[in-house]
Protein backbone atom coordinates (compact mmCIF):
# COMPACT_ATOMS: atom_id res chain seq x y z
CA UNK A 1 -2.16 23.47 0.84
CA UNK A 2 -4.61 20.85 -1.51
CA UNK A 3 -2.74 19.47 -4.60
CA UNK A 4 -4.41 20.66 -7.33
CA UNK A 5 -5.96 18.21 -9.39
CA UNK A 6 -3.63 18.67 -12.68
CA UNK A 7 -0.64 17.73 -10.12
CA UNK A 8 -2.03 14.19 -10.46
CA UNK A 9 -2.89 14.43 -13.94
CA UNK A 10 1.03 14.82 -14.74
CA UNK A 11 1.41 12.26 -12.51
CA UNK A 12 -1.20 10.06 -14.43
CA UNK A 13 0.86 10.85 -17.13
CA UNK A 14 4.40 9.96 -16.16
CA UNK A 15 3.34 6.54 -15.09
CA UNK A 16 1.39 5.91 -18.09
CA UNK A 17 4.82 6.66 -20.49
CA UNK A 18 6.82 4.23 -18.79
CA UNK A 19 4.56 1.77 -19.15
CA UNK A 20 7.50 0.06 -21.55
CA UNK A 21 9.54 -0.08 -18.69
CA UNK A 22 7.60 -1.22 -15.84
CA UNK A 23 8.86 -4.43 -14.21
CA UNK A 24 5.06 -6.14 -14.05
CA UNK A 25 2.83 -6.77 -17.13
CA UNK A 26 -0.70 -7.69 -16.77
CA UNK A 27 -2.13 -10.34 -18.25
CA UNK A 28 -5.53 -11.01 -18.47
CA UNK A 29 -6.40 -15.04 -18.57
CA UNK A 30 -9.59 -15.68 -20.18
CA UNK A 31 -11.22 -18.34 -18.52
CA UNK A 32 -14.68 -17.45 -20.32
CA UNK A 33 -16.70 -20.84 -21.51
CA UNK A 34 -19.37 -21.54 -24.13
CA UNK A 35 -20.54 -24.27 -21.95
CA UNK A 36 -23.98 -24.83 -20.37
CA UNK A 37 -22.94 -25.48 -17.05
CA UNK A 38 -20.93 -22.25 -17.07
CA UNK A 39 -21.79 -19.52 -19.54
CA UNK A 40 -20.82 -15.97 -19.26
CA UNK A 41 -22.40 -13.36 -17.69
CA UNK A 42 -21.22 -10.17 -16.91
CA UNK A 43 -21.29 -10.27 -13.07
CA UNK A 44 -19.41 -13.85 -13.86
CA UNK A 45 -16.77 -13.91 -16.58
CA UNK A 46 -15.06 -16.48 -15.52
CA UNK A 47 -15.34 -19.44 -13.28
CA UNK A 48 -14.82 -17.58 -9.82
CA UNK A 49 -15.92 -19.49 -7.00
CA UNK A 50 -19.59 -18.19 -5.72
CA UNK A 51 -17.88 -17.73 -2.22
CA UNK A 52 -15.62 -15.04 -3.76
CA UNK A 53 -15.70 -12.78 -1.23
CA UNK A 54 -17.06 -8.84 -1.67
CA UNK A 55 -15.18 -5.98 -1.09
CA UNK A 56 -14.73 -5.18 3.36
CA UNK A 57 -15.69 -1.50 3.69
CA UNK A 58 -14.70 -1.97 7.16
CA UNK A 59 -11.25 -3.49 6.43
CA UNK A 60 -9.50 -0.66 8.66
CA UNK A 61 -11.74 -1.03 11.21
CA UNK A 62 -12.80 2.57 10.36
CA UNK A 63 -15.69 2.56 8.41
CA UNK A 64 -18.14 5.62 10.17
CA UNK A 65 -20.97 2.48 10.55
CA UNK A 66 -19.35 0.61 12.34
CA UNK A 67 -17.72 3.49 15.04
CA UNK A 68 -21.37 4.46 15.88
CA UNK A 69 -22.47 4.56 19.74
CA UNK A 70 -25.31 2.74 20.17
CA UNK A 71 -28.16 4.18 21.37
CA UNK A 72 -29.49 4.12 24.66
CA UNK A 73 -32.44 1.99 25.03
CA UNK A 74 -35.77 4.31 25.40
CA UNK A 75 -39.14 3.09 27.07
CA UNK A 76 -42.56 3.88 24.76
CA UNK A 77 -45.26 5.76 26.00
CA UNK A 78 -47.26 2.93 26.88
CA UNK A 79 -44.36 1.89 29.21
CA UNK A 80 -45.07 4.70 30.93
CA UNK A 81 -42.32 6.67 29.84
CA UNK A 82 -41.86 10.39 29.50
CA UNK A 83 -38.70 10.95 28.12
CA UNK A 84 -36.49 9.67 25.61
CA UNK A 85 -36.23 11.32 22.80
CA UNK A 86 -38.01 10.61 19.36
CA UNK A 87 -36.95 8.73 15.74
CA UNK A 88 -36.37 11.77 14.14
CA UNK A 89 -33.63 13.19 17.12
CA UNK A 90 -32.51 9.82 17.18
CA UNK A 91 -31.68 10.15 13.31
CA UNK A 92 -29.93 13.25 13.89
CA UNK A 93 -27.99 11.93 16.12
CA UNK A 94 -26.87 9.17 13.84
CA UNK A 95 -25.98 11.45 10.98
CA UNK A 96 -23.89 13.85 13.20
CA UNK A 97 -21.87 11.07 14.87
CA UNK A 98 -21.06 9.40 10.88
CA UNK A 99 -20.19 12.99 9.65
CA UNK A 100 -17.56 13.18 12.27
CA UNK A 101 -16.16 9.55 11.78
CA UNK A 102 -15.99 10.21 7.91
CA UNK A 103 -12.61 10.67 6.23
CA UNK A 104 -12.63 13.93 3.74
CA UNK A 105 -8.70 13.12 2.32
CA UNK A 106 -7.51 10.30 0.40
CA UNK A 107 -4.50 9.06 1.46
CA UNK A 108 -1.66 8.28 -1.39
CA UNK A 109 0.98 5.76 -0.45
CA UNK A 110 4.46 5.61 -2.38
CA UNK A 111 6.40 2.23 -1.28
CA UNK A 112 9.71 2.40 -2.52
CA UNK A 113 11.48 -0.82 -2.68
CA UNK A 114 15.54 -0.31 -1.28
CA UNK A 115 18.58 0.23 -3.98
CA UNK A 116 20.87 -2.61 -4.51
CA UNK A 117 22.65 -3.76 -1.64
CA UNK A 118 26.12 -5.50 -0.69
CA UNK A 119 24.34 -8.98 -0.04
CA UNK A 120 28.13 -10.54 0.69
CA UNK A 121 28.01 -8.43 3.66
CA UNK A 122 27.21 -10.67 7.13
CA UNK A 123 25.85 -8.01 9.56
CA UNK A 124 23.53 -4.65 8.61
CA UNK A 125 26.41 -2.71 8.80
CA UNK A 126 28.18 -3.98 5.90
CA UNK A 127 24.63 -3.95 3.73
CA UNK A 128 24.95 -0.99 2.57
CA UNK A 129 23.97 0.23 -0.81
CA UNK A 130 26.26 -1.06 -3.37
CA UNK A 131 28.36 2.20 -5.99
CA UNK A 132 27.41 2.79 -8.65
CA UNK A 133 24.26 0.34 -8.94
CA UNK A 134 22.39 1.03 -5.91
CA UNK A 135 23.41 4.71 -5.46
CA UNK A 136 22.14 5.48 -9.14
CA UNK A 137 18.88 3.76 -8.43
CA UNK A 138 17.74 5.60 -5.20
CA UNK A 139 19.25 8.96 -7.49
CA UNK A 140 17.06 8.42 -10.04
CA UNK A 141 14.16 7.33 -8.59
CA UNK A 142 14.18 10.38 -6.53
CA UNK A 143 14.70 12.15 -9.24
CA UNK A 144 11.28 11.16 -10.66
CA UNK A 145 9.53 11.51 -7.79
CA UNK A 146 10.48 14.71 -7.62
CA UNK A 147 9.35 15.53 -11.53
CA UNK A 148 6.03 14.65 -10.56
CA UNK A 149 5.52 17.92 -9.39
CA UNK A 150 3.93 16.58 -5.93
CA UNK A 151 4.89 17.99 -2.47
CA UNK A 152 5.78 14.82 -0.39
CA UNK A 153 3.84 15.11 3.50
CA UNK A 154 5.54 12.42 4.73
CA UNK A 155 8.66 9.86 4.95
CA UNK A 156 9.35 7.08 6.90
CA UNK A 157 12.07 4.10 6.04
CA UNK A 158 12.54 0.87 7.51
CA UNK A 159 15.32 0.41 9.81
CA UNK A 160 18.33 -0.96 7.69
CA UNK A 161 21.00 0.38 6.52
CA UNK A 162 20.42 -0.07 2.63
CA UNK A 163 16.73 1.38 3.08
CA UNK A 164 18.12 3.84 5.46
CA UNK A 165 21.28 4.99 2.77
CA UNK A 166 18.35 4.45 -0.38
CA UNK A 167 15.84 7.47 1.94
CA UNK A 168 18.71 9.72 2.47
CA UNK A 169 19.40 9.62 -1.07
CA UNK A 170 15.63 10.11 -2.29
CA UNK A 171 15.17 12.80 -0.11
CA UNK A 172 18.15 15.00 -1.29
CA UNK A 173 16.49 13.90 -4.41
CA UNK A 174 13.74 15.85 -3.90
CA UNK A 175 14.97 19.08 -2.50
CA UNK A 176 12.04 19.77 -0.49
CA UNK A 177 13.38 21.23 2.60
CA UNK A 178 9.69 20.89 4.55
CA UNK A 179 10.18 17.42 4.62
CA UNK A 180 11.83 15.16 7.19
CA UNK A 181 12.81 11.22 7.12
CA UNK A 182 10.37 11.62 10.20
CA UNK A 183 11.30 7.61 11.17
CA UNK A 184 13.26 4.26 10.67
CA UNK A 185 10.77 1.64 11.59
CA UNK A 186 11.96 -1.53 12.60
CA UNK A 187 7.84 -2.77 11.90
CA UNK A 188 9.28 -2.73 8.09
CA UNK A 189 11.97 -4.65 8.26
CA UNK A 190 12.48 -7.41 6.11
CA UNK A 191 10.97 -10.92 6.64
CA UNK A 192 8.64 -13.75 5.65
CA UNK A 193 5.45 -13.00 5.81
CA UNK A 194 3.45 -15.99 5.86
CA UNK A 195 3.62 -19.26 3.76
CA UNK A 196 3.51 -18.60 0.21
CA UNK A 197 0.51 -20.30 -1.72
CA UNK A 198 1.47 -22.18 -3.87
CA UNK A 199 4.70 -23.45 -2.02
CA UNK A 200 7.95 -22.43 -3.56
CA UNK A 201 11.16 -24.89 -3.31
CA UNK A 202 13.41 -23.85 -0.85
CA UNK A 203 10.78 -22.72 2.14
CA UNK A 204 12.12 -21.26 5.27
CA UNK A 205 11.38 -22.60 8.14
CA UNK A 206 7.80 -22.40 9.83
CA UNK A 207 9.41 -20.68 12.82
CA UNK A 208 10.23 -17.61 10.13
CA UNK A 209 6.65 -17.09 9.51
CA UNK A 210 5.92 -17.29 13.41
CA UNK A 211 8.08 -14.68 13.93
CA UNK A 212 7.98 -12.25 11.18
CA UNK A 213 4.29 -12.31 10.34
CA UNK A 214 2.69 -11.22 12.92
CA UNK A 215 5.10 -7.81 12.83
CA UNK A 216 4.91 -7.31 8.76
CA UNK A 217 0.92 -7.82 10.11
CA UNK A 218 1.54 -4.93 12.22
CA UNK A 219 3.24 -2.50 9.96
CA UNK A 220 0.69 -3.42 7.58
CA UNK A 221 -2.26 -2.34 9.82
CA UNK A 222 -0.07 0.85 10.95
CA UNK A 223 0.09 2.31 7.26
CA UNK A 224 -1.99 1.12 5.70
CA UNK A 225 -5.81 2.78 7.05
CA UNK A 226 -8.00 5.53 5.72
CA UNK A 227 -7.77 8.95 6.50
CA UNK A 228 -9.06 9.81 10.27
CA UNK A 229 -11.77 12.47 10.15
CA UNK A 230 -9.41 15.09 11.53
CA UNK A 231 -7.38 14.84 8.10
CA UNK A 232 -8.45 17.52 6.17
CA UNK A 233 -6.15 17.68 2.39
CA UNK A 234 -4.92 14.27 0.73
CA UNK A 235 -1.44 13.36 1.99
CA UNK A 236 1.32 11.94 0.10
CA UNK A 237 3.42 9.43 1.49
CA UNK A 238 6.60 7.69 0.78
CA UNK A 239 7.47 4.50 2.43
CA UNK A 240 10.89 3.01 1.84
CA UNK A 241 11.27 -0.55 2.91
CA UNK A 242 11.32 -3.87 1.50
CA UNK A 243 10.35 -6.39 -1.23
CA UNK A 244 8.35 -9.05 0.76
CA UNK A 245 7.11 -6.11 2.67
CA UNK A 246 5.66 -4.40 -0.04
CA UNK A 247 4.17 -7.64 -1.75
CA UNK A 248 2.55 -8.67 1.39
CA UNK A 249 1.07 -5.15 1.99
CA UNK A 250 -0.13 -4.53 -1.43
CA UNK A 251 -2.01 -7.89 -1.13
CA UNK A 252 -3.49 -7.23 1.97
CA UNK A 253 -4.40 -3.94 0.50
CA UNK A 254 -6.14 -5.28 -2.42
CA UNK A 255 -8.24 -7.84 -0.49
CA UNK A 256 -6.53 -10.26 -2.49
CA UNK A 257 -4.98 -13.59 -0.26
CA UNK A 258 -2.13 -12.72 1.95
CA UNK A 259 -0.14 -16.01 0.75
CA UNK A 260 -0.33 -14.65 -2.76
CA UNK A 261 2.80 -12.21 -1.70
CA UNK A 262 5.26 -14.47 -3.49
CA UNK A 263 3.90 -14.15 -7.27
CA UNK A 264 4.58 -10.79 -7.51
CA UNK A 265 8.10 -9.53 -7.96
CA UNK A 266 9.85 -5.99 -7.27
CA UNK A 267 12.93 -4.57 -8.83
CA UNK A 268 15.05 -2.39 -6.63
CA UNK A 269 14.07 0.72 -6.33
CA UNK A 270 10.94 0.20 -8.19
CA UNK A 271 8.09 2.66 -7.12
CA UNK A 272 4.54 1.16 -6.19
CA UNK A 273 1.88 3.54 -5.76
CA UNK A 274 -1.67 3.05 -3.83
CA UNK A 275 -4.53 5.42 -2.52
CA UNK A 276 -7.04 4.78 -0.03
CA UNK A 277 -9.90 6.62 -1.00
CA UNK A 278 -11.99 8.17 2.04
CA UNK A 279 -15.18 5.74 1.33
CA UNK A 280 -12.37 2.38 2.39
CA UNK A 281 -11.64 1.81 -1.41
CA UNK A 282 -8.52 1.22 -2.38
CA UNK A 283 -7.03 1.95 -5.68
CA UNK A 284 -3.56 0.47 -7.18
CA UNK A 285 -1.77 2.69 -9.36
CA UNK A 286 1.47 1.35 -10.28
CA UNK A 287 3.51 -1.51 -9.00
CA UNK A 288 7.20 -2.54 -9.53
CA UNK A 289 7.15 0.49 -11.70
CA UNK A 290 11.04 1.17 -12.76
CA UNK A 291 10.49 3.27 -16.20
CA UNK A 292 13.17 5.97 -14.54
CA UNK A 293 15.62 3.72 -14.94
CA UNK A 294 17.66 2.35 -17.64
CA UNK A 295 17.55 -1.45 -18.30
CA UNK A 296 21.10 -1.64 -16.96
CA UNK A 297 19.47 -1.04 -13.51
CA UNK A 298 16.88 -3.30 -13.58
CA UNK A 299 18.00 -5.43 -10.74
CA UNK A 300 16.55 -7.98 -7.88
CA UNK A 301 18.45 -9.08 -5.45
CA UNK A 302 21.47 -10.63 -6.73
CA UNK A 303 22.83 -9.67 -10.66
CA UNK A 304 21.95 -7.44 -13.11
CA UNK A 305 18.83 -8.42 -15.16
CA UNK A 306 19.40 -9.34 -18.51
C-alpha cells in the first residue's frame, strides 16, 4: 500500500517541533568577501575550491545511463550492408532499456543510533543496555517512531547485543505485527572507519582502519543504493546500529569526505533520517535528532549530558 503523502507531512511536522531538542545545530559560516580577487556570486558564495566536485548521479552504480547495453556495431549502406536496423529503432531501443533500469520509489532510511550501554562490561555479552537509561531511550524513541503514523517495511540491527536489546525494544514499540527484525548484521558493527580529517588526539591504530573500513565500506554500499526498478511504492526503513557507523554512512551519503565522520556527533538513540530519491539524489532530513527525549537522556557514550 503507497503512504499517502500527508503521512510525511506529519512527519515533516514532528521533526520540525523538536527542533529545540535536536542534538546538532547548523551553523552557517559566512565566508562571503568584498574583495576583488574574490567577490560573491551566487554560484560562489564563498571561497570553495573550483575543483569542488559536482554531485555523482551514478554514485550507486545504478544510474539507468550507465546500465545501458551497448549497441551492436551496424555496417552503412555503402558498406554493403543490408541489415541493421535504423537511428530511430536504435532510439527506441535506448529508451526501453532506461525505462526498465529507472527506479519509481524513493527509498527512506531511519538509522537509529543504540540505547545506552554497560561500557564496564569486557565481552558483548555483558554490553547490554543499561536500566533505566538505555531501556527508556529505545522506549521512547520507538514510541515516536511509531506517532509518525508511518508503516515501517523493513528492520535490520547490527549484531550486538545493545543494538540487538535497543531493536527488540523499538519494535514492540511500534506494535506493527507485519514487521520482522528481518536481520542482525555483523556489516554494522561498530568500528573505525577511516582516519579522521583533521586528526583527533588519541588515534587508534592504523591497523583499526585496515580492518574495519573496508567492512563499514561494505555495509555502506549494501544500504545505502536507490531503489531497483522492480521496487514499485517508497519503502521505509529502520536501521539500528552504531555511532561511527552512522557518521561514516551519512557522509558517504552526502558526497561529503569520508574522513569528515568524526565532526559530527550522535546521542544514543538519536534518530537520523535520509531518502534516496529515484533520480540518485539524496536528501538529509534529520540527524542526531533526540526531541523525544527528555534532556535527562541526552547521553553519548559515557555520562549523562549536562
Amino acid at each position: 500500500m503507497r503512504h499517502h503523502p500527508t503521512n510525511l507531512l506529519r512527519y515533516w511536522k514532528w521533526i520540525g517541533g523538536a527542533v529545540a531538542g535536536a542534538s546538532v545545530s547548523l551553523v552557517v559560516a559566512n565566508n562571503c568577501t568584498t574583495s576583488a580577487s574574490s567577490p560573491w556570486t551566487p554560484t560562489k558564495p564563498s571561497n570553495v575550491p573550483d575543483s569542488f566536485g559536482k554531485w555523482d548521479y551514478n554514485w550507486d552504480k545504478r544510474e539507468p545511463y550507465s546500465l545501458l547495453k551497448k549497441p551492436k556495431r551496424t555496417q552503412s549502406k555503402s558498406d554493403g550492408a543490408t541489415g541493421g536496423g535504423d537511428q530511430a529503432s536504435c532510439d527506441n531501443d535506448i529508451s526501453e532499456q532506461l525505462e526498465k533500469q529507472r527506479a519509481k520509489a524513493t527509498r527512506h532510511i531511519f538509522l537509529i543510533r543504540h540505547g545506552q550501554y554497560n561500557t564496564s562490561g569486557e565481552t558483548d555479552k555483558e554490553q547490554g543496555l543499561t536500566s533505566p537509561v538505555g531501556e527508556s531511550q529505545a522506549q521512547l524513541t520507538g514510541k515516536r517512531l511509531k506517532d509518525s503514523g508511518i508503516n515501517f517495511t523493513s528492520f535490520t540491527s547490527s549484531y550486538t547485543r545493545r543494538a540487538i536489546q535497543t531493536a527488540e525494544v523499538i519494535w514492540k514499540e511500534l506494535e506493527q505485527d507485519e514487521l520482522t527484525i528481518d536481520a542482525h548484521d555483523p556489516l554494522l558493527l561498530e568500528g573505525y572507519p577511516c582516519s579522521p580529517e583533521p586528526p583527533v588526539g588519541g588515534a587508534h591504530p592504523i591497523t583499526c582502519y585496515y580492518e574495519d573500513g573496508p567492512r563499514i565500506e561494505a555495509a555502506f554500499r549494501k544500504y545505502f543504493h536507490r531503489a531497483s526498478p522492480e521496487q514499485e511504492e517508497d519503502s521505509f526503513e529502520i536501521v539500528v546500529c552504531h555511532a561511527n557507523v552512522i557518521r561514516y554512512c551519512v557522509c558517504r551519503a552526502l558526497q561529503f569526505p569520508g574522513e569528515a565522520w568524526h565532526r559530527l556527533s550522535l546521542y544514543n538513540c538519536s534518530i537520523t533520517f535520509l531518502s534516496i530519491l529515484p533520480s540518485g539524489r539524496v536528501v538529509l532530513r534529520a540527524f542526531g535528532d533526540v526531541g523525544h527525549m527528555p534532556g535527562d537522556l541526552h547521553t553519548t557514550k559515557y555520562a549523562v549530558c549536562d
